[in-house]
Protein backbone atom coordinates (compact mmCIF):
# COMPACT_ATOMS: atom_id res chain seq x y z
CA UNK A 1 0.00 0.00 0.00
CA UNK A 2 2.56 2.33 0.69
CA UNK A 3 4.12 2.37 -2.46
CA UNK A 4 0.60 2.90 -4.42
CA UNK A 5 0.79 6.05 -1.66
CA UNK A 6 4.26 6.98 -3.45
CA UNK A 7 3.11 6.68 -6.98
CA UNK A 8 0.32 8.99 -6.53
CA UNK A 9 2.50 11.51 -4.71
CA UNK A 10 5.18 11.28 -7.54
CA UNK A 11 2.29 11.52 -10.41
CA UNK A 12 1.23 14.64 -8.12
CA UNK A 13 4.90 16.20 -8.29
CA UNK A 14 4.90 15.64 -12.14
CA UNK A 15 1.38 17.41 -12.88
CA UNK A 16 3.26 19.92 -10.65
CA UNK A 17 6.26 20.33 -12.66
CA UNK A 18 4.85 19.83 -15.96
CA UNK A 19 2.22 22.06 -15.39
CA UNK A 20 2.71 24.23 -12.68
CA UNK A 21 -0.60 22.69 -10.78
CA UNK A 22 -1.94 20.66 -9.22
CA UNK A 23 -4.65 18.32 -9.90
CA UNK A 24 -7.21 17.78 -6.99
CA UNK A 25 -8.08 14.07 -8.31
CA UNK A 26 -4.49 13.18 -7.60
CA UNK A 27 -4.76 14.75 -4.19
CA UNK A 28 -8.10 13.03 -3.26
CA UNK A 29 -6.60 9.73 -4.77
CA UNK A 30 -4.01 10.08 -2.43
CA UNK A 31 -6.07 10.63 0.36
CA UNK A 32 -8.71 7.88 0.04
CA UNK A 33 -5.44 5.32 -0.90
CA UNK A 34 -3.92 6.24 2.44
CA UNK A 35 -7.64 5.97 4.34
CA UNK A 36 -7.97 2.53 3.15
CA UNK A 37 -4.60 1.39 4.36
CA UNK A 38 -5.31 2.49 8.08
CA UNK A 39 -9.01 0.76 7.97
CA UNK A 40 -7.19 -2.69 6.72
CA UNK A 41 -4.63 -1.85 9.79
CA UNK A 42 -7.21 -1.08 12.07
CA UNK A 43 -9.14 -4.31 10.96
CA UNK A 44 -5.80 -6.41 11.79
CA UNK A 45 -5.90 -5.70 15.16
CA UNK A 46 -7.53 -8.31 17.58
CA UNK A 47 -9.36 -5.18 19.37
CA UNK A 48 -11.56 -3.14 16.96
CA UNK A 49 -12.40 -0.26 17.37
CA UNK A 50 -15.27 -0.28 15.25
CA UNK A 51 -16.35 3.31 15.45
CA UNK A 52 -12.48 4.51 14.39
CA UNK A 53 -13.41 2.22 11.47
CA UNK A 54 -16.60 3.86 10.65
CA UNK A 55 -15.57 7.07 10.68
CA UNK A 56 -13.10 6.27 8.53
CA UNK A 57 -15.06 4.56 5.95
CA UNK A 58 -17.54 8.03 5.92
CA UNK A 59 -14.53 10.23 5.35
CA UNK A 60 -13.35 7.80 1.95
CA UNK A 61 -17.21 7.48 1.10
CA UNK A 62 -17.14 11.87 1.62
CA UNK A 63 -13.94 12.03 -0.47
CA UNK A 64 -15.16 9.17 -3.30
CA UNK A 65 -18.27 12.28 -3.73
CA UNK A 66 -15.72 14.76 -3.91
CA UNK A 67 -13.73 12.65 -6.79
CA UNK A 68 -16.62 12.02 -8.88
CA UNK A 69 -17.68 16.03 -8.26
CA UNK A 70 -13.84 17.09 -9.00
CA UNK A 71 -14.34 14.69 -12.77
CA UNK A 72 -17.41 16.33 -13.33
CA UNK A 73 -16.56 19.56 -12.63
CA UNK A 74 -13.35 19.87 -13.97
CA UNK A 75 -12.18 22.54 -15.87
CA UNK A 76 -10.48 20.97 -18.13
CA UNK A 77 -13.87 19.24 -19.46
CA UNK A 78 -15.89 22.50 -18.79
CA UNK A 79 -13.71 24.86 -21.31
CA UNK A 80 -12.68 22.29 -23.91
């Protein structure tokens, strides 16, 4: 998991260089990558916490919205 982490924060730095941005999917991509990892690490343990978990899981399912919102609203798609 951690290297998918470092891909998308070396695809980040190229968008960055390339094109002096950066993109917010690669950002959110990031974020819900790293999410997951601590939910299967909080899983592994023999005591759950299972509201941790929960809480979790609503802040991926909050950024997954703001993903699909960020492809939809993008303004590369709205001025092309």
């Amino acid at each position: 998991m951690e290297f998918i982490i470092i891909l998308e924060v070396v695809r980040m730095i190229d968008e960055f260089v390339k094109q002096q941005r950066i993109s917010l999917r690669y950002a959110i991509d990031t974020f819900i990558i790293f999410l997951t990892r601590d939910v299967i690490l909080l899983m592994s343990q023999p005591t759950k916490n299972k509201e941790q978990v929960l809480f979790i899981l609503l802040v991926i399912f909050v950024f997954f919205i703001f993903r699909i919102l960020s492809l939809l609203y993008s303004p590369r798609k709205l001025f092309n």
